[in-house]
C-alpha atoms as a PDB file:
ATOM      1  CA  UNK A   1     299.943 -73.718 124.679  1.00  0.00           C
ATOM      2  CA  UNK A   2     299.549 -77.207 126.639  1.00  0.00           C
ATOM      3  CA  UNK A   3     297.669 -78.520 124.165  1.00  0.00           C
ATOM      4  CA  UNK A   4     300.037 -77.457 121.226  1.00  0.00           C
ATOM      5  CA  UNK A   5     302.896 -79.272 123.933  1.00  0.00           C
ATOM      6  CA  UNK A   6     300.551 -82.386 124.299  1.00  0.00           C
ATOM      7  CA  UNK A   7     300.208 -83.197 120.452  1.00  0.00           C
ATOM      8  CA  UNK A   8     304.349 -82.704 119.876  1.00  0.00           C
ATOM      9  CA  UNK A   9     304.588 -85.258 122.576  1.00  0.00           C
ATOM     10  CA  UNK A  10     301.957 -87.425 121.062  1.00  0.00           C
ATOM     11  CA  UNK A  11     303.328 -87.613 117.521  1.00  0.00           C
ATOM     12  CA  UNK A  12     306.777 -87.717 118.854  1.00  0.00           C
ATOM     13  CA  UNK A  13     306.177 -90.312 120.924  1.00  0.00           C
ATOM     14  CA  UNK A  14     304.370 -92.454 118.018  1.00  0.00           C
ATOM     15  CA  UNK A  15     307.251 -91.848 115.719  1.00  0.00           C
ATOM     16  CA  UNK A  16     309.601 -92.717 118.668  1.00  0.00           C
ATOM     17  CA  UNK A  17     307.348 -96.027 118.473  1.00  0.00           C
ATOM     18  CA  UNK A  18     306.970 -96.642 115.592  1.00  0.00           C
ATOM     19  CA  UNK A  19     310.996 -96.709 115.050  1.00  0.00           C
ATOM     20  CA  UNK A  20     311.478 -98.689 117.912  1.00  0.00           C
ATOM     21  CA  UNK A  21     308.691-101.240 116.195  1.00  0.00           C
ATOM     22  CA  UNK A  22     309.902-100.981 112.739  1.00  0.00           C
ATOM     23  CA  UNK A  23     313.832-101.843 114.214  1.00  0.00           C
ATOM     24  CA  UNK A  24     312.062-104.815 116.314  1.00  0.00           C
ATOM     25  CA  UNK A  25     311.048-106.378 113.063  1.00  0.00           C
ATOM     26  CA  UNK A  26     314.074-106.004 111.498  1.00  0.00           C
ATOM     27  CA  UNK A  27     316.314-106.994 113.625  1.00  0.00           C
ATOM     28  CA  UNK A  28     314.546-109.740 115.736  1.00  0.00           C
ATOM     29  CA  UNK A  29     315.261-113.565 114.980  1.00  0.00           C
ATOM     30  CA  UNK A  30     311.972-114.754 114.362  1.00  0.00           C
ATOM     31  CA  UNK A  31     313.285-118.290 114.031  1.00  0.00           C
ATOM     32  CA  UNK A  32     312.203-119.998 117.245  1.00  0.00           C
ATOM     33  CA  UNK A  33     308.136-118.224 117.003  1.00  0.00           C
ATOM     34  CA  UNK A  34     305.494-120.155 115.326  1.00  0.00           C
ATOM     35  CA  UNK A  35     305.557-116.870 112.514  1.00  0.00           C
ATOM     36  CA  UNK A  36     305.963-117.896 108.768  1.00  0.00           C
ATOM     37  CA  UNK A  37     306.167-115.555 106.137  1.00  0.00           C
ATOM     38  CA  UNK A  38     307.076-118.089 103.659  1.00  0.00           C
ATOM     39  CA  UNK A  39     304.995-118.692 100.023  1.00  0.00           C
ATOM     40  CA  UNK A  40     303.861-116.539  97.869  1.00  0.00           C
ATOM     41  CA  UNK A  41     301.088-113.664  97.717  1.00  0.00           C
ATOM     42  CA  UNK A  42     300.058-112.346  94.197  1.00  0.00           C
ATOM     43  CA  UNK A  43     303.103-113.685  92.809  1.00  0.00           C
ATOM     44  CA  UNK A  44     305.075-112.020  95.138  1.00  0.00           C
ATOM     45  CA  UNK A  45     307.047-113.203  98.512  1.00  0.00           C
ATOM     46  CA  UNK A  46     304.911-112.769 101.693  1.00  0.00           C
ATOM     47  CA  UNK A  47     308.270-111.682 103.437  1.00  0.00           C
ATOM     48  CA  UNK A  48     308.176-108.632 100.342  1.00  0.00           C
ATOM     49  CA  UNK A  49     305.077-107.628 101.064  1.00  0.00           C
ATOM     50  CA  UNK A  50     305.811-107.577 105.299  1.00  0.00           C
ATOM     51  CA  UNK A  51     308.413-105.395 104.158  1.00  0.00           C
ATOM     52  CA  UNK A  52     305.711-103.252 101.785  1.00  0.00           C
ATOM     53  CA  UNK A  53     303.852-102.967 105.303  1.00  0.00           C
ATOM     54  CA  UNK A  54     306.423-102.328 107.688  1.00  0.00           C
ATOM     55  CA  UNK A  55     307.183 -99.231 105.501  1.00  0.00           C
ATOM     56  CA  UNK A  56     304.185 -98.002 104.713  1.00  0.00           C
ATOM     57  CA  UNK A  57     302.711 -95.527 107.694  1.00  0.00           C
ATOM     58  CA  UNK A  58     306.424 -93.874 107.913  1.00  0.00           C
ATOM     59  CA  UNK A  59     305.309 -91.166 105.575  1.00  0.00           C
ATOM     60  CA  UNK A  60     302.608 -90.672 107.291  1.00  0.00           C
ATOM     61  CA  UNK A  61     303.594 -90.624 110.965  1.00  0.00           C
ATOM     62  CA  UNK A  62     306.396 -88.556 110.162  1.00  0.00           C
ATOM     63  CA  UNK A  63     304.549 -85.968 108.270  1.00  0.00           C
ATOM     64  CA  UNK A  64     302.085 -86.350 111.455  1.00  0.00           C
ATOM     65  CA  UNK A  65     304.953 -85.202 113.680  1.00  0.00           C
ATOM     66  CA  UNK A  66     305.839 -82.314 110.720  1.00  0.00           C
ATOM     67  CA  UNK A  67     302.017 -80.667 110.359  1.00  0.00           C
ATOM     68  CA  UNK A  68     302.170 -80.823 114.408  1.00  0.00           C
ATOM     69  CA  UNK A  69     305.262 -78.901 114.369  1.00  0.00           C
ATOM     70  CA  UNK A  70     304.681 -76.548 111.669  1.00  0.00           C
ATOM     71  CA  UNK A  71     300.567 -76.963 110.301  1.00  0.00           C
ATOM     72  CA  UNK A  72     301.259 -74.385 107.684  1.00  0.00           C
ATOM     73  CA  UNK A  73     304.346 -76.029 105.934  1.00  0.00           C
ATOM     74  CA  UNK A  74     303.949 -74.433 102.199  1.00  0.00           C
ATOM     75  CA  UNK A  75     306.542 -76.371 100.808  1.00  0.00           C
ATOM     76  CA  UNK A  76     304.322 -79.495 101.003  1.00  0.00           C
ATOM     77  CA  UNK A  77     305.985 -81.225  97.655  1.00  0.00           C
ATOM     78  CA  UNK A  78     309.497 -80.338  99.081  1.00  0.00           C
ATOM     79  CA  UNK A  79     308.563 -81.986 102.573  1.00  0.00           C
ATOM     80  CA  UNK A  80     307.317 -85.118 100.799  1.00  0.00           C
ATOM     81  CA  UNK A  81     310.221 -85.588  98.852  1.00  0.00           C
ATOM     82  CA  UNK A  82     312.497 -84.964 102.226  1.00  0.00           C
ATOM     83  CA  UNK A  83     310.265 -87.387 104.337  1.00  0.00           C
ATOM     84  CA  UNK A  84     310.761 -89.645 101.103  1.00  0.00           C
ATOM     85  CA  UNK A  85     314.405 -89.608 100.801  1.00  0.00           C
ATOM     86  CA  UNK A  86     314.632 -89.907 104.909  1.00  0.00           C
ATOM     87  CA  UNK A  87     312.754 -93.007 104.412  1.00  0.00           C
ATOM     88  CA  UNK A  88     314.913 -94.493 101.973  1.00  0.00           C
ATOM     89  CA  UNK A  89     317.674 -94.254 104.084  1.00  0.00           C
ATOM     90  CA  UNK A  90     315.685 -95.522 106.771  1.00  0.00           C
ATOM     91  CA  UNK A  91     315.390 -98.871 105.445  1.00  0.00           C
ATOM     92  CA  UNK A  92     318.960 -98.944 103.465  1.00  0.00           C
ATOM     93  CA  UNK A  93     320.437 -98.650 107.121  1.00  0.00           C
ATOM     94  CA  UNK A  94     317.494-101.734 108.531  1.00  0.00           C
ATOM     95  CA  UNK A  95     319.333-103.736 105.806  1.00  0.00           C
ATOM     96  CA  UNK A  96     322.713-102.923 106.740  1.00  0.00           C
ATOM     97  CA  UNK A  97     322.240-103.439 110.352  1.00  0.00           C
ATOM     98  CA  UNK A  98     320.814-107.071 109.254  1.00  0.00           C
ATOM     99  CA  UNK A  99     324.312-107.416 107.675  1.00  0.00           C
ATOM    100  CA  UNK A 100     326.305-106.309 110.783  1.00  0.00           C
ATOM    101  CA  UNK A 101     324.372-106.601 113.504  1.00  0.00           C
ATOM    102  CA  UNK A 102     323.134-109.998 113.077  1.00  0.00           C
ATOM    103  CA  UNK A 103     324.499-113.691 112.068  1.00  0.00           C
ATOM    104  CA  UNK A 104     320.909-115.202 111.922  1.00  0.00           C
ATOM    105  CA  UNK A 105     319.099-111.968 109.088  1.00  0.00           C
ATOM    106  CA  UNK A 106     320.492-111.523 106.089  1.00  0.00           C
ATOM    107  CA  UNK A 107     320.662-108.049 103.924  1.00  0.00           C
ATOM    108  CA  UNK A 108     318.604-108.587 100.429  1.00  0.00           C
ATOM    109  CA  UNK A 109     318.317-105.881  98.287  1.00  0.00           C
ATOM    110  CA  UNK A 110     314.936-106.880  97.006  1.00  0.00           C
ATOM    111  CA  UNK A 111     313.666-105.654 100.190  1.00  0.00           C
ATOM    112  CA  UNK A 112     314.807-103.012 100.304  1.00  0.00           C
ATOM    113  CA  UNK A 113     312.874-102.309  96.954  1.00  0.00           C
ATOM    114  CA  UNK A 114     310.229-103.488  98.946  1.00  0.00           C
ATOM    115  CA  UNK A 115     311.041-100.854 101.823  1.00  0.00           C
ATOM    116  CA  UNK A 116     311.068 -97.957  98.947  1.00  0.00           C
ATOM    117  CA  UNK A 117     307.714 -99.389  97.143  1.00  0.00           C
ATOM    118  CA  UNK A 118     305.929 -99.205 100.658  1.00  0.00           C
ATOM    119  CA  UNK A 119     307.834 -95.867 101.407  1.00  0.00           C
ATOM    120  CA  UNK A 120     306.476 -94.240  97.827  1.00  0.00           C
ATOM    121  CA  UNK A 121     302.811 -95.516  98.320  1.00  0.00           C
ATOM    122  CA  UNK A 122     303.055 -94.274 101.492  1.00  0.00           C
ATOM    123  CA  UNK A 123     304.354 -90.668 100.723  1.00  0.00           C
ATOM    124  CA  UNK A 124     301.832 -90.761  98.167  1.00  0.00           C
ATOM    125  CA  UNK A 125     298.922 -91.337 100.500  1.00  0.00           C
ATOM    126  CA  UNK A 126     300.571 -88.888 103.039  1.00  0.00           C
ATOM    127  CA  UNK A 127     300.673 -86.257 100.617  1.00  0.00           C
ATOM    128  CA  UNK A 128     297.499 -86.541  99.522  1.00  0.00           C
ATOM    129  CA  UNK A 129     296.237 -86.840 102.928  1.00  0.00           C
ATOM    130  CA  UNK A 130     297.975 -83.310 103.977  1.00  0.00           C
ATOM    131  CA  UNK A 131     296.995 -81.395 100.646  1.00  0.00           C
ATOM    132  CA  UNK A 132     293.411 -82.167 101.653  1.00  0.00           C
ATOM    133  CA  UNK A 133     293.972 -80.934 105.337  1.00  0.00           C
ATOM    134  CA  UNK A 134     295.937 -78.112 104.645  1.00  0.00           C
ATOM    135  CA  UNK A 135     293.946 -77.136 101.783  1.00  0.00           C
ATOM    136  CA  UNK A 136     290.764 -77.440 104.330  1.00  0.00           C
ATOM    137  CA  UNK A 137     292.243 -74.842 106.973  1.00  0.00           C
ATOM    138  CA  UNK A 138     294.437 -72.613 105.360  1.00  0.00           C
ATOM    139  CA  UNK A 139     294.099 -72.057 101.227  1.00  0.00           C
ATOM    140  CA  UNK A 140     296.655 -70.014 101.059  1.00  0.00           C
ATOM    141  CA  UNK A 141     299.357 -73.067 101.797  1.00  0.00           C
ATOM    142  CA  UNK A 142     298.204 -74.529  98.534  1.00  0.00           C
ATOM    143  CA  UNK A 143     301.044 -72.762  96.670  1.00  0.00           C
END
């Protein structure tokens, strides 16, 4: 049992981390650092794809903290699509606190898309990741 105790504080404290991290970046004025995320990558805005990155292990690390609470979870598509839509929210409200939290961020809507793209690759991979797992240890969860 202090094992099973040791890896809900481990996970909780990573997604407790992570958050704090993620809010860091998003809330932080990065104006007076050397960083520049300006030009262009692909086509696409380096600042987009920051974004893309910054949301990308949620899925994961929360459905980390999930299989450690419950390893057995055979609602696996439902729990994706919850840690999905949790996510989404997740970086609506990042973008809103830019708007009323801060005079020197502003709230763009493109990324946010760039939030949900890293969120859906992410809940992808998680997914994925998990099926295998689960699939590994217990075959019955693959309902």
């Amino acid at each position: 049992m202090k094992r099973y105790g040791r890896y809900i504080f481990i996970s909780t404290a990573l997604m407790l981390l992570y958050l704090a991290v993620l809010f860091f970046c998003c809330l932080y004025d990065f104006s007076d650092t050397e960083i520049q995320i300006s030009g262009y990558f692909l086509g696409i805005r380096s600042d987009k794809w920051v974004h893309f990155a910054m949301f990308l292990p949620y899925p994961l690390v929360f459905r980390f903290l999930l299989y450690i609470l419950n390893p057995f979870d055979g609602k696996r598509y439902m729990t994706s699509m919850t840690i999905l839509l949790s996510g989404i929210m997740l970086a609506c409200m990042t973008e809103l606190f830019q708007l009323w939290f801060t005079n020197y961020r502003s709230m763009d809507y493109t990324d946010c898309i760039a939030d949900c793209v890293g969120l859906v690759a992410g809940t992808f991979a998680a997914h994925c990741l998990f099926v295998l797992l689960t699939d590994k240890k217990n075959p019955a969860a693959s309902k």
